[in-house]
N, C-alpha and C. Protein backbone atom coordinates (compact mmCIF):
# COMPACT_ATOMS: atom_id res chain seq x y z
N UNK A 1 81.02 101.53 84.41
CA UNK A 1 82.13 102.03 85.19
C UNK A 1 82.40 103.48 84.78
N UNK A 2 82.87 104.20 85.55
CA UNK A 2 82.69 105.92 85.58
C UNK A 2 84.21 105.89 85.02
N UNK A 3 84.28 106.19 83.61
CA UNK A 3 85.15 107.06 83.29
C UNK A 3 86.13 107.89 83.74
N UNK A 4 85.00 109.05 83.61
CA UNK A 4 85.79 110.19 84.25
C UNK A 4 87.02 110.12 85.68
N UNK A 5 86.50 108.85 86.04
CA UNK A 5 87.96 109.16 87.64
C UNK A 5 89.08 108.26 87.23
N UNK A 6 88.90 107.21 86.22
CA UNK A 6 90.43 107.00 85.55
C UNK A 6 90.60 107.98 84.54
N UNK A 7 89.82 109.18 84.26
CA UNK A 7 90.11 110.02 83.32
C UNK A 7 90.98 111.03 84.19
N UNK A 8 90.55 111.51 85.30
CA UNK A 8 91.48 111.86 86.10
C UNK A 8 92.79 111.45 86.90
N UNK A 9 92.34 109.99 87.18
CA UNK A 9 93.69 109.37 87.53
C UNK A 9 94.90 109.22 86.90
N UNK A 10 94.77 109.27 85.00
CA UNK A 10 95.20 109.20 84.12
C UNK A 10 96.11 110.74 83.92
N UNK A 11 95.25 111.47 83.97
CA UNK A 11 95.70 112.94 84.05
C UNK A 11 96.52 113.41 85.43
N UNK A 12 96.11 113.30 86.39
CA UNK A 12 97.09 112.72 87.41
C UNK A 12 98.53 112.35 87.19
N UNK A 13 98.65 111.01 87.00
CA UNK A 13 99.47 110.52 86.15
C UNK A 13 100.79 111.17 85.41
N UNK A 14 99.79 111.57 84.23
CA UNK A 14 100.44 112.61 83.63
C UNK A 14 101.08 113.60 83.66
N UNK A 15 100.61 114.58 85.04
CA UNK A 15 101.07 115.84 85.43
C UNK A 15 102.02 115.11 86.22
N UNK A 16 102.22 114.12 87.48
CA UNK A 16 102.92 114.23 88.31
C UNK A 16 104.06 113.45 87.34
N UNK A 17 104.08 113.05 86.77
CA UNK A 17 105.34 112.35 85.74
C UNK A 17 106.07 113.49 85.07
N UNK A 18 105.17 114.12 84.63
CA UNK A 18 105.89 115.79 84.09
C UNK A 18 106.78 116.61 85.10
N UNK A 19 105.63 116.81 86.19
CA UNK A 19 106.29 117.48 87.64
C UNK A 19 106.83 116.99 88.48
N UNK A 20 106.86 115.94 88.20
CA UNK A 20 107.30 114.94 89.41
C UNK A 20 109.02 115.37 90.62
N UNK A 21 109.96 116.32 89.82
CA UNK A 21 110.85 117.16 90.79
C UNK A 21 110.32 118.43 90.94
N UNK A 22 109.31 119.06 90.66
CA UNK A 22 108.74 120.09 91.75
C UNK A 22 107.46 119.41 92.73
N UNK A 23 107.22 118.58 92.22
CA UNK A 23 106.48 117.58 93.58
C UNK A 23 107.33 117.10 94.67
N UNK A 24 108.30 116.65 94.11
CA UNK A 24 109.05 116.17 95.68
C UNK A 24 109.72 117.77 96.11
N UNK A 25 110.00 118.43 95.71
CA UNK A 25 110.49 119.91 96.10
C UNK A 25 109.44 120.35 96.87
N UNK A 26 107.67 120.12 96.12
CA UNK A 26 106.65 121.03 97.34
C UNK A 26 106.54 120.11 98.32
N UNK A 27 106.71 119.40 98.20
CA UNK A 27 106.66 118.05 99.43
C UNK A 27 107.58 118.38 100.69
N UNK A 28 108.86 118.84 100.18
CA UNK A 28 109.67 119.36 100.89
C UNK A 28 109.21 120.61 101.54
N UNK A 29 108.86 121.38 101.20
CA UNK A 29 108.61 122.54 101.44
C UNK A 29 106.90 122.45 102.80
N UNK A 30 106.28 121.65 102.07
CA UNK A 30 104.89 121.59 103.04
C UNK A 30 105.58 120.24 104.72
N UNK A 31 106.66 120.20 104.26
CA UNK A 31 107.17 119.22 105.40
C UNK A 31 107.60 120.08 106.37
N UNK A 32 108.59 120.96 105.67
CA UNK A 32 109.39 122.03 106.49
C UNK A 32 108.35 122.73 107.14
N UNK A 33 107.52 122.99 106.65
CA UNK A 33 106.32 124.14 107.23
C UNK A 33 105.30 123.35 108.59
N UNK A 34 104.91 122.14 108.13
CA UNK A 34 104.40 121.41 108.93
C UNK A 34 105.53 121.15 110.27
N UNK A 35 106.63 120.03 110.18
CA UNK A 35 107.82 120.45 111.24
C UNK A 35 107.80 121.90 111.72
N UNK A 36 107.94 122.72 111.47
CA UNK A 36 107.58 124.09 112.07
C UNK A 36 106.35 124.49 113.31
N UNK A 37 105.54 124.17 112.45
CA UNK A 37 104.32 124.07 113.09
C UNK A 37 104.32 123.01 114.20
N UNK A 38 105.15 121.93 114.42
CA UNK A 38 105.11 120.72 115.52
C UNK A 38 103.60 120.41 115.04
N UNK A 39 103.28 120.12 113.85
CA UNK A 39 101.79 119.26 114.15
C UNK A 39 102.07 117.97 113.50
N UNK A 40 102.95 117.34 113.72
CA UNK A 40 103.61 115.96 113.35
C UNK A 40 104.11 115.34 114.25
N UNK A 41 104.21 116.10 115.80
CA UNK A 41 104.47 115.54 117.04
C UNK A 41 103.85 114.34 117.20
N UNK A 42 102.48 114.24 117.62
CA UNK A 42 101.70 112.70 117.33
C UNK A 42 101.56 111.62 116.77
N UNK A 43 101.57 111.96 115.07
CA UNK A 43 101.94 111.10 114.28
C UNK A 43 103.32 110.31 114.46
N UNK A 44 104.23 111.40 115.32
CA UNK A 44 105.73 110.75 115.26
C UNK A 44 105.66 109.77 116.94
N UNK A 45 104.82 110.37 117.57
CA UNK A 45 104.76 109.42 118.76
C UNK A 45 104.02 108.27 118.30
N UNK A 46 102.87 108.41 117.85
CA UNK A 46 101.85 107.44 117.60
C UNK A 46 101.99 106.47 116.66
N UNK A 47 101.94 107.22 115.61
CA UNK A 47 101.98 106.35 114.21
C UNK A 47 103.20 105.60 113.46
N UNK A 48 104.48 106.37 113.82
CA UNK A 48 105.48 106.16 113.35
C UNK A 48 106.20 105.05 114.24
N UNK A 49 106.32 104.41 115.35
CA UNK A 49 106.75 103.07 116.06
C UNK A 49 106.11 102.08 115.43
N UNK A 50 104.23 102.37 115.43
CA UNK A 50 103.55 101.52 115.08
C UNK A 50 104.19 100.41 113.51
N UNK A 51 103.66 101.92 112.81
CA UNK A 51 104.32 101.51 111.39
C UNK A 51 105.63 100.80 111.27
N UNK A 52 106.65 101.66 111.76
CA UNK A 52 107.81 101.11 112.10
C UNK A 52 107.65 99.41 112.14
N UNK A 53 107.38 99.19 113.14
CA UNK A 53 107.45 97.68 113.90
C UNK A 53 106.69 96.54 112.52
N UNK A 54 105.80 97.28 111.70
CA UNK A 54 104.70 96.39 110.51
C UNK A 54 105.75 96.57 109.58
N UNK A 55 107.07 97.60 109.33
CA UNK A 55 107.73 97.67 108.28
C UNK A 55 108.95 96.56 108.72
N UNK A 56 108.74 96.61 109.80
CA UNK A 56 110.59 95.28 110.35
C UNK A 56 109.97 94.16 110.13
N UNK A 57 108.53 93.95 110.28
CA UNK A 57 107.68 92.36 109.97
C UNK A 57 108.10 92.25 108.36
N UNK A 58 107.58 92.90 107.60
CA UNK A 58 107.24 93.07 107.01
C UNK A 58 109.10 92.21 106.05
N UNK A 59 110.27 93.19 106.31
CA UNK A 59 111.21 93.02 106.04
C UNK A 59 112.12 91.65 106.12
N UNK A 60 111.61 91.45 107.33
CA UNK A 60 111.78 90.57 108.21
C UNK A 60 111.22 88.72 107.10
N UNK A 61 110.29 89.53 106.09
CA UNK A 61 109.95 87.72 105.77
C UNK A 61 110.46 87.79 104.43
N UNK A 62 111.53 88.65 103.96
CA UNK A 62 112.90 88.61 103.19
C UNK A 62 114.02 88.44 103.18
N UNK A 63 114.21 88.13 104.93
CA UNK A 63 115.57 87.54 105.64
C UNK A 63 116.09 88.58 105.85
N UNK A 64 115.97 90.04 105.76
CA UNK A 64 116.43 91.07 106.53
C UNK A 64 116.05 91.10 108.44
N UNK A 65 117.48 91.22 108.75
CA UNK A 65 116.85 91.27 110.15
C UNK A 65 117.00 93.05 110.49
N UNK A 66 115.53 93.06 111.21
CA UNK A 66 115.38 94.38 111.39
C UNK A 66 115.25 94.36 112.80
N UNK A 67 115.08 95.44 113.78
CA UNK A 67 114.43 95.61 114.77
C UNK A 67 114.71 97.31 115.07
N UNK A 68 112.96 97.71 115.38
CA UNK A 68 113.03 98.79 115.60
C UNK A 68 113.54 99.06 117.34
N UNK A 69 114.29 100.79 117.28
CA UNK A 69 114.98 100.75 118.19
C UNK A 69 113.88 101.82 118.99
N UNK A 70 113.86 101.81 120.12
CA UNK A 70 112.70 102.99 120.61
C UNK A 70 113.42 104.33 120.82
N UNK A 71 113.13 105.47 120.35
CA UNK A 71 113.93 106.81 120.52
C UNK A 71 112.94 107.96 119.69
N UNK A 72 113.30 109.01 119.64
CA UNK A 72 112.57 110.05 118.79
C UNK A 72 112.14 109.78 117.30
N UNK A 73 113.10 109.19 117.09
CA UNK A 73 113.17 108.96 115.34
C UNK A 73 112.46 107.81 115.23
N UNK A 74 112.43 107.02 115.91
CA UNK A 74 112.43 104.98 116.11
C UNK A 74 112.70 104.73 114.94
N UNK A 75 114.46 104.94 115.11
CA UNK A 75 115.05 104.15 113.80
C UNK A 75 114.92 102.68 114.07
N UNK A 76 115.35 102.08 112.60
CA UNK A 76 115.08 100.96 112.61
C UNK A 76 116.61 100.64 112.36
N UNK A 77 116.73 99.57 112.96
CA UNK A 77 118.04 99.17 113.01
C UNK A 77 118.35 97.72 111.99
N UNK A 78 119.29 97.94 111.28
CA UNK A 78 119.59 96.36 110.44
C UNK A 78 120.33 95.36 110.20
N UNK A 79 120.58 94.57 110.45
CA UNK A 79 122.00 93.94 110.91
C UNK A 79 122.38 93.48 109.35
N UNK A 80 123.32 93.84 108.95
CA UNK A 80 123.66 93.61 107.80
C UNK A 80 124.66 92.36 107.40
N UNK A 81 124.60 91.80 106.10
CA UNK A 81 125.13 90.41 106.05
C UNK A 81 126.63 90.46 106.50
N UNK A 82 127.62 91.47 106.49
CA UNK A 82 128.62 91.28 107.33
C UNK A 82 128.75 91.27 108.71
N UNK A 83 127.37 91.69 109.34
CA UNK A 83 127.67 91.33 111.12
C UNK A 83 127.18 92.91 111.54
N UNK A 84 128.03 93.86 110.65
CA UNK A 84 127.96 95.14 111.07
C UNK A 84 126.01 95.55 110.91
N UNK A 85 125.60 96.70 111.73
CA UNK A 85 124.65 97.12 112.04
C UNK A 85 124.21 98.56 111.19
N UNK A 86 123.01 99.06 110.54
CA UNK A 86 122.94 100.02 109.43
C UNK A 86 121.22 100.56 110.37
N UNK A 87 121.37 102.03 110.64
CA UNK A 87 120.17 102.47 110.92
C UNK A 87 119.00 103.02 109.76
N UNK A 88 117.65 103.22 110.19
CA UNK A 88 117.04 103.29 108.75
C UNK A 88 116.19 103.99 109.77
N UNK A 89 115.83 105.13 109.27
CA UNK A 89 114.84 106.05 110.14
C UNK A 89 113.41 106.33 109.49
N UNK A 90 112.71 106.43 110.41
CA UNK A 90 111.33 106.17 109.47
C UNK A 90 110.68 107.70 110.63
N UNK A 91 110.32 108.41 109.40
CA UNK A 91 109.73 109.96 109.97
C UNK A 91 108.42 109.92 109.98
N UNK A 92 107.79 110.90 110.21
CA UNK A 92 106.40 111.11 110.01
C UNK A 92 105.86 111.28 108.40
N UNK A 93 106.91 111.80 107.59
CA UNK A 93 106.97 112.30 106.49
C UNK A 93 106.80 111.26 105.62
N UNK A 94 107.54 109.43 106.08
CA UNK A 94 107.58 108.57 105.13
C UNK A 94 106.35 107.79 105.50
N UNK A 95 105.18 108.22 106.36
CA UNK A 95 103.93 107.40 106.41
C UNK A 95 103.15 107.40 105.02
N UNK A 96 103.12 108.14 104.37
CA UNK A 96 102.49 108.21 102.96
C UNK A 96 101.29 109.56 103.10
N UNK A 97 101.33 110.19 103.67
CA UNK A 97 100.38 111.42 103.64
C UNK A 97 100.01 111.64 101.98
N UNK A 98 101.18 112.05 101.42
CA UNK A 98 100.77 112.39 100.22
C UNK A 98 99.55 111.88 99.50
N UNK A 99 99.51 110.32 99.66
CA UNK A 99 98.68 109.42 99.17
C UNK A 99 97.30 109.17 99.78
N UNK A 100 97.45 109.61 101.00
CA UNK A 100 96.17 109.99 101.15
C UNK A 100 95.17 110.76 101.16
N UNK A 101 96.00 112.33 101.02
CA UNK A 101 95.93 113.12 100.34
C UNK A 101 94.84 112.69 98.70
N UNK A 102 95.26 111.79 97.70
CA UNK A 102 95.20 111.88 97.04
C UNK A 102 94.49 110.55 96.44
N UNK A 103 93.77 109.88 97.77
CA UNK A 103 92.88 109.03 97.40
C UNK A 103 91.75 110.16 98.09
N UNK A 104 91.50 111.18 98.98
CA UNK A 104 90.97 111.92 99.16
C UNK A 104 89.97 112.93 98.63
N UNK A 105 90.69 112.88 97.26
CA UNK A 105 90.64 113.78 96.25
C UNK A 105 90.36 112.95 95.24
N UNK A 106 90.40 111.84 95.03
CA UNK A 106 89.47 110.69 94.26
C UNK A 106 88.35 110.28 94.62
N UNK A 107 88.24 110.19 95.70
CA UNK A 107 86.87 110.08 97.05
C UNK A 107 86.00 110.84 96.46
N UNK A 108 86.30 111.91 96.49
CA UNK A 108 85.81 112.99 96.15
C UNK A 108 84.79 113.12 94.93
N UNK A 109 85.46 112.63 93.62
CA UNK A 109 85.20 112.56 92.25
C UNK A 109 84.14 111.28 92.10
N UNK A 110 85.13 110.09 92.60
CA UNK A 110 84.56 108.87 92.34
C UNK A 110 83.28 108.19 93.29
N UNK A 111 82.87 108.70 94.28
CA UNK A 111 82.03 108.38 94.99
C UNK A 111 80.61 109.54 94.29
N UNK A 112 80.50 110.28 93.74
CA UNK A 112 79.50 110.68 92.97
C UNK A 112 78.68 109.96 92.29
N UNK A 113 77.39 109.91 92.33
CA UNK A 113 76.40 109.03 91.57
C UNK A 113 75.55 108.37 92.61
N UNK A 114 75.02 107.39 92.23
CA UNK A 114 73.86 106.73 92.67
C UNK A 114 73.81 105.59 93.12
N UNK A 115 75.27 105.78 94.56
CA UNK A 115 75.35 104.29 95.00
C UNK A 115 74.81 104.22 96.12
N UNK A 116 74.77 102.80 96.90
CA UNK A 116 74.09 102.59 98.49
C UNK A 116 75.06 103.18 99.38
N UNK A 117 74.53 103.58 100.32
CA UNK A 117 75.49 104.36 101.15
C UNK A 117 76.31 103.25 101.84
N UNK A 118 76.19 101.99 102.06
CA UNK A 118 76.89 101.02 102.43
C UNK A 118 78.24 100.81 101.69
N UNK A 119 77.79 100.49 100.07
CA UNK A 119 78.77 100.37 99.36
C UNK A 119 79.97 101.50 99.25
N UNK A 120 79.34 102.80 99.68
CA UNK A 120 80.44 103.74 99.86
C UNK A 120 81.16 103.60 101.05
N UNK A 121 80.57 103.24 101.91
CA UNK A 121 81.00 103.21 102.79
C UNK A 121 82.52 102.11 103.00
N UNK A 122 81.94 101.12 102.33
CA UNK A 122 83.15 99.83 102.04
C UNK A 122 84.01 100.27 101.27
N UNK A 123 83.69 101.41 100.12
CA UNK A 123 85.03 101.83 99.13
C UNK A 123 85.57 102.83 100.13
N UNK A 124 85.30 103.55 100.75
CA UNK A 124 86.01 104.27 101.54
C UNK A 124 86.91 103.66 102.46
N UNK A 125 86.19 102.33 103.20
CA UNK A 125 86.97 101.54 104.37
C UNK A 125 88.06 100.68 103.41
N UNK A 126 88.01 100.10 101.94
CA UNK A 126 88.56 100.09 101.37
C UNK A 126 89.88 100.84 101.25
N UNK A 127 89.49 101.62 100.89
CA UNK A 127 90.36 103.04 100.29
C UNK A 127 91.71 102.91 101.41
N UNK A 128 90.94 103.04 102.29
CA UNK A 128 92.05 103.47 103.18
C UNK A 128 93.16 102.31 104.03
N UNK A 129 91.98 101.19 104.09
CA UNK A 129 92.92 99.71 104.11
C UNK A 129 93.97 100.04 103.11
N UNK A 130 93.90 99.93 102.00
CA UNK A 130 94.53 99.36 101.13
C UNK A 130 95.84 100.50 101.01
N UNK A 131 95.19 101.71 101.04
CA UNK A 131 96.42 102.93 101.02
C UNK A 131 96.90 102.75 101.93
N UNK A 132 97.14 102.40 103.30
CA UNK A 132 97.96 102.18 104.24
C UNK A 132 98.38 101.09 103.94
N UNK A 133 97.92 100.11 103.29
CA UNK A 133 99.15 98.74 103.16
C UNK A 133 100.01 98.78 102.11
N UNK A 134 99.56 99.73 101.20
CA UNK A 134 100.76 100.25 99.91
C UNK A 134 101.46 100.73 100.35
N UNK A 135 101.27 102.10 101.56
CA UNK A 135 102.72 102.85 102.33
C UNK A 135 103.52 101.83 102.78
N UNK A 136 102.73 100.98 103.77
CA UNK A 136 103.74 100.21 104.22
C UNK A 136 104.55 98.92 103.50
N UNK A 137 104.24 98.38 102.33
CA UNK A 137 105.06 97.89 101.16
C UNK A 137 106.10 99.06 100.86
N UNK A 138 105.53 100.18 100.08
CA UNK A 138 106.55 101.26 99.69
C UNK A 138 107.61 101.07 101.08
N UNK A 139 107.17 101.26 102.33
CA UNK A 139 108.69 101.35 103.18
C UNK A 139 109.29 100.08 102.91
N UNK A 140 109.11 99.11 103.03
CA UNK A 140 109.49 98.24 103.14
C UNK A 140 110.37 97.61 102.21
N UNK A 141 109.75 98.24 101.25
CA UNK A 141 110.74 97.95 99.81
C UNK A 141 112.18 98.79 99.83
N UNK A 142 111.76 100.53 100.58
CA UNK A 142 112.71 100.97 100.37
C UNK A 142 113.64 100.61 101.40
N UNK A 143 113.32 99.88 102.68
CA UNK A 143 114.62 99.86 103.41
C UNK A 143 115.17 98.28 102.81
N UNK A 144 114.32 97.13 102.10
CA UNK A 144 114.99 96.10 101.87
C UNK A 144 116.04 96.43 100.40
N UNK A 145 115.78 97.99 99.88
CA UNK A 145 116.85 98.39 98.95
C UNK A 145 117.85 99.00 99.94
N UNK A 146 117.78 99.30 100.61
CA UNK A 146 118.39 100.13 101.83
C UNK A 146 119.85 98.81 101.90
N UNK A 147 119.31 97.83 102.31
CA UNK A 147 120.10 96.82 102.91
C UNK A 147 120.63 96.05 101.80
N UNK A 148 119.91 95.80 100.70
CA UNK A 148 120.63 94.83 99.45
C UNK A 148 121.55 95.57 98.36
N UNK A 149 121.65 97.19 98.64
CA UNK A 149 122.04 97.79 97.47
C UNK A 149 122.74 98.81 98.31
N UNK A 150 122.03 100.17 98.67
CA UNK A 150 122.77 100.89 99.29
C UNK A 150 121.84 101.80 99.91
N UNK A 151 122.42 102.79 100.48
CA UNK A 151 121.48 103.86 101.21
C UNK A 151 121.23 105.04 99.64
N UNK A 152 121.88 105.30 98.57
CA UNK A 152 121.64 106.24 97.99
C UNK A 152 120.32 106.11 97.17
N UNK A 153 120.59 104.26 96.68
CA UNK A 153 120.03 104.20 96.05
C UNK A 153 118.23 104.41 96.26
N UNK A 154 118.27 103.81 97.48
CA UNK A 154 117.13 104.08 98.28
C UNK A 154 116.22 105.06 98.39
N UNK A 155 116.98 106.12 98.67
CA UNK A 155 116.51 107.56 98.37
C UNK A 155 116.28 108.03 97.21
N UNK A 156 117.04 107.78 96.72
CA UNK A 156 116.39 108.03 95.14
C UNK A 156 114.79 106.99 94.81
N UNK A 157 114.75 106.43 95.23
CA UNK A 157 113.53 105.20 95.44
C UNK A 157 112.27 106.22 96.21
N UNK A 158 112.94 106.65 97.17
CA UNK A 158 112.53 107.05 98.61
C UNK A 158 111.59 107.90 98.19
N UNK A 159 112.33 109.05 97.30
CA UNK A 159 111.64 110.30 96.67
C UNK A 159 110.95 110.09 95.44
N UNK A 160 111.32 109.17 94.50
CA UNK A 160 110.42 109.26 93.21
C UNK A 160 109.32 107.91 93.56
N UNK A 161 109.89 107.05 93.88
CA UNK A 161 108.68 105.77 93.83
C UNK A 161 107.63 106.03 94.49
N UNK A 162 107.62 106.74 95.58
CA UNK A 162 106.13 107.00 96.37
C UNK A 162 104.86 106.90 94.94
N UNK A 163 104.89 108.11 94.48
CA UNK A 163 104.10 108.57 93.83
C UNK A 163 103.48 107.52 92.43
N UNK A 164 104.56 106.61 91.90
CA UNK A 164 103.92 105.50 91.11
C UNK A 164 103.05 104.71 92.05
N UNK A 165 103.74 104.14 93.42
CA UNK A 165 103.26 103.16 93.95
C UNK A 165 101.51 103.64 94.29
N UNK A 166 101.92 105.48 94.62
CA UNK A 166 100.32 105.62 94.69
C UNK A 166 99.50 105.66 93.81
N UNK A 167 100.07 105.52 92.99
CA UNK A 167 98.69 105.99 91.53
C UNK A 167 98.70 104.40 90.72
N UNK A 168 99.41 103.34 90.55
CA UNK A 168 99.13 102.17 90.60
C UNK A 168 97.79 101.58 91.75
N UNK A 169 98.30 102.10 93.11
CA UNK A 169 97.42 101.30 93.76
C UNK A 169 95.76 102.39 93.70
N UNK A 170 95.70 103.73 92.83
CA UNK A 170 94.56 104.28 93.14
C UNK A 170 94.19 103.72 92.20
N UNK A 171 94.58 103.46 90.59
CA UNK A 171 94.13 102.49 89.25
C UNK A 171 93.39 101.42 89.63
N UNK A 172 94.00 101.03 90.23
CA UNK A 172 93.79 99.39 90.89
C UNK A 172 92.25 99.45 91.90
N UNK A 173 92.44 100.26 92.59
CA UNK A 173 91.66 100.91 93.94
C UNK A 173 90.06 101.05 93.11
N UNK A 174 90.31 101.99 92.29
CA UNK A 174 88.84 102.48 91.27
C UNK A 174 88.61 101.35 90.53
N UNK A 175 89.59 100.47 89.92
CA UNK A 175 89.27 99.55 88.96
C UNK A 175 88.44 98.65 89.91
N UNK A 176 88.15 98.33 91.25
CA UNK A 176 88.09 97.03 91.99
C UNK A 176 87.24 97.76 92.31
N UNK A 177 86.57 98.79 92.89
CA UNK A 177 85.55 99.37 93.56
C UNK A 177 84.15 99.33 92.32
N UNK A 178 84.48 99.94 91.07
CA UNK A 178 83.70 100.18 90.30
C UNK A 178 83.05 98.79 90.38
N UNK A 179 83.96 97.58 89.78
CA UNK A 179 83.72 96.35 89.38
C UNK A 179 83.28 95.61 90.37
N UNK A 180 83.62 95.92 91.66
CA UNK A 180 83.01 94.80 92.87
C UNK A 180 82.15 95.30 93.82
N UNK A 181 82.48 96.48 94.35
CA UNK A 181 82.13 97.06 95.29
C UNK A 181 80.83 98.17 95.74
N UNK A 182 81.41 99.18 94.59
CA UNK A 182 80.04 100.20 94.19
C UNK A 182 78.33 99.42 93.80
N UNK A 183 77.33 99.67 94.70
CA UNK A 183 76.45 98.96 94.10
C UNK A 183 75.29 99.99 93.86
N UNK A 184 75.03 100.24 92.55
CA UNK A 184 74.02 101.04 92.14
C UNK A 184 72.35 101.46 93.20
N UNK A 185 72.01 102.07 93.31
CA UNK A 185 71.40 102.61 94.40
C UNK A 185 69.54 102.43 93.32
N UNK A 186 68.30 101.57 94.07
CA UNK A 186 67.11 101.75 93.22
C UNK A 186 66.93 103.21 93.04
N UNK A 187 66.31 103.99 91.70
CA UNK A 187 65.88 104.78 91.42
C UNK A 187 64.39 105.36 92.52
């Protein structure tokens, strides 16, 4: 098993735990710039209902009742245990880019060497299964804190938890690829 990419994941790790409030600050900043640019228009038509609707399932088998509402934002709407109703907005921003970003950039490292192009091919189709079903846990968690605790707390969730949940599931990701998946290529 290759070292070096839990040597990096590790280091990873490390830096974004150190930096971790000028990470959500550049995060902010590459959001604002992107919104600017309108190149999140699509994702917010396309991707963001979709997701949406897998995050109200999703909520939904914790006894939160959700239902997404159709509009620009496609907030999600929550009926809360007193009767009264709590919106929860899901942007383009909370799909998990970052994280893919940054299995991207593991791709990168960890697919080096002397495997079948098949088997890469499965850690890649891998890769990206699995990073989209961590985003959509991460939402899901944060709006079922949304509804059992409060909206602040959430956000505070909102902004720091991304980044464990991604580097747990890239640990996990390399640990399972090396061990199952990667298959050494004949000389």
């Amino acid at each position: 098993m290759p070292k070096a990419v839990f040597k990096k994941i590790f280091l990873i790790t490390a830096i974004v735990l150190s930096v971790l409030p000028v990470l959500v600050t550049f995060s902010s900043i590459i959001t604002g710039l992107v919104n600017k640019l309108a190149w999140y228009v699509w994702l917010q038509k396309i991707a963001v209902p979709f997701e949406a609707k897998l995050v109200a399932a999703l909520v939904r088998l914790v006894g939160v009742e959700a239902f997404v509402s159709p509009g620009y934002y496609f907030s999600m709407i929550l009926k809360l245990r007193n009767g009264a109703f709590s919106g929860v907005t899901i942007e383009w921003n909370c799909l998990g880019w970052q994280s893919m970003i940054i299995l991207g950039m593991t791709l990168i490292t960890g697919l080096r060497g002397r495997y079948t192009l098949l088997s890469k091919a499965e850690t890649v189709l891998f890769g990206l299964l699995g990073t989209f079903l961590s985003n959509l846990l991460r939402m899901a968690i944060i709006v079922i804190l949304s509804y059992y605790w409060n909206r602040v707390a959430a956000m505070i969730i909102h902004d720091y938890f991304a980044s464990f949940v991604a580097l747990i599931w890239m640990i996990f990701f390399w640990w399972f690829s090396y061990s199952y998946v990667l298959e050494k290529r004949d000389s």
